[in-house]
Protein backbone atom coordinates (compact mmCIF):
# COMPACT_ATOMS: atom_id res chain seq x y z
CA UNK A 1 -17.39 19.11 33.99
CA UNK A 2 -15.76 20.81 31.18
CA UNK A 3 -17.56 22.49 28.01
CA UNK A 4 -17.38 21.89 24.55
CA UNK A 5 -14.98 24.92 23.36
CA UNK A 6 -18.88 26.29 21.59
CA UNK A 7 -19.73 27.01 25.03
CA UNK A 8 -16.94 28.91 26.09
CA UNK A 9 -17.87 31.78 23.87
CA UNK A 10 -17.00 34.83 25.58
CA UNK A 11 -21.00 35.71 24.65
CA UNK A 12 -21.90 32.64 26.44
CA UNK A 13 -19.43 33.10 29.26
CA UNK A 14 -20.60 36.95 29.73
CA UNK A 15 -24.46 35.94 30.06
CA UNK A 16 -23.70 32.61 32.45
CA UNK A 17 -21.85 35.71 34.29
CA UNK A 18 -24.87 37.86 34.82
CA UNK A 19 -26.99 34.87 35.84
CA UNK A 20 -24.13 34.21 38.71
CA UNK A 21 -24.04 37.35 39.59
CA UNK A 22 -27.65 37.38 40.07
CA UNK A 23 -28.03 34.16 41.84
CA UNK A 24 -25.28 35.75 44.08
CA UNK A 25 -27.48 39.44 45.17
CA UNK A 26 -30.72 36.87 45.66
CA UNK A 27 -28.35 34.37 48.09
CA UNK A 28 -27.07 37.55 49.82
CA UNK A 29 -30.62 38.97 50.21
CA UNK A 30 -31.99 35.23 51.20
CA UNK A 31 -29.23 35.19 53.74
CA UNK A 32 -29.03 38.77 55.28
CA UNK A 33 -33.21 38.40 55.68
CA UNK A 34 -32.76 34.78 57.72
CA UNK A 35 -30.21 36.84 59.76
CA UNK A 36 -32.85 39.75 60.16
CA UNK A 37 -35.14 37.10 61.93
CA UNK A 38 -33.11 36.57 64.47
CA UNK A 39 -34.62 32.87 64.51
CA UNK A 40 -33.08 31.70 61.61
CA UNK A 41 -32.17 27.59 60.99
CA UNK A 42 -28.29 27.60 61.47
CA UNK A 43 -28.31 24.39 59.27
CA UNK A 44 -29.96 26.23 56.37
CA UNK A 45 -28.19 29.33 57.10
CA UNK A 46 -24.91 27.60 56.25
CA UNK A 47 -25.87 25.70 53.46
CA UNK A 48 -26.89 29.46 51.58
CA UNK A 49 -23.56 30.83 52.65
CA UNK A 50 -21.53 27.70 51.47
CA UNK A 51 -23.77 28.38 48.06
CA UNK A 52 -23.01 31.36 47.74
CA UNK A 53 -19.87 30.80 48.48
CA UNK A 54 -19.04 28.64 45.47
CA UNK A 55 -21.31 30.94 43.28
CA UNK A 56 -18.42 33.72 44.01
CA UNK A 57 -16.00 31.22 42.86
CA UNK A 58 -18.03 30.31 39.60
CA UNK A 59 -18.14 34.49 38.84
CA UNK A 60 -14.47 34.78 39.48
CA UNK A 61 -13.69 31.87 37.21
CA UNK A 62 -15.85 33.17 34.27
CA UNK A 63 -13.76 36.61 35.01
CA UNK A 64 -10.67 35.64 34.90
CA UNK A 65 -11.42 33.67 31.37
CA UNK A 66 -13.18 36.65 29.80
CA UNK A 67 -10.10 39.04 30.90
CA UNK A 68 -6.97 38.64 28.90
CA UNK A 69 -3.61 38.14 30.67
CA UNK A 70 -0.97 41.03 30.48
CA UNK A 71 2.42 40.49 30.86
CA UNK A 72 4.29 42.89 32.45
């Protein structure tokens, strides 16, 4: 799904950023404390990685727009 070019603000794209970011440290904490259990659900397990997976991809995307390419 592609935004209207309003959205793409690099004000907008900087705050979606931070909320990434921060979905991405709770995942990470979510995930290393199921590990810390030791009985963790493997099902559920995966599913938080495979989130937080695609969150990484989401920040890296929003990144790579807010930083200009350089030609060298």
């Amino acid at each position: 799904m592609k935004m209207s070019s309003e959205m793409d603000t690099p004000e907008v794209l900087r705050v979606e950023l931070e909320t990434f970011k921060r979905e991405h440290r709770d995942l990470d904490a979510a995930i290393h404390a199921l590990e810390e259990m030791g009985r963790s659900d493997a099902l559920r397990l995966r599913r938080l990685k495979k989130q937080k997976l695609a969150l990484k991809d989401r920040i890296r995307n929003i990144e790579d727009r807010l930083t200009p390419d350089i030609i060298a």
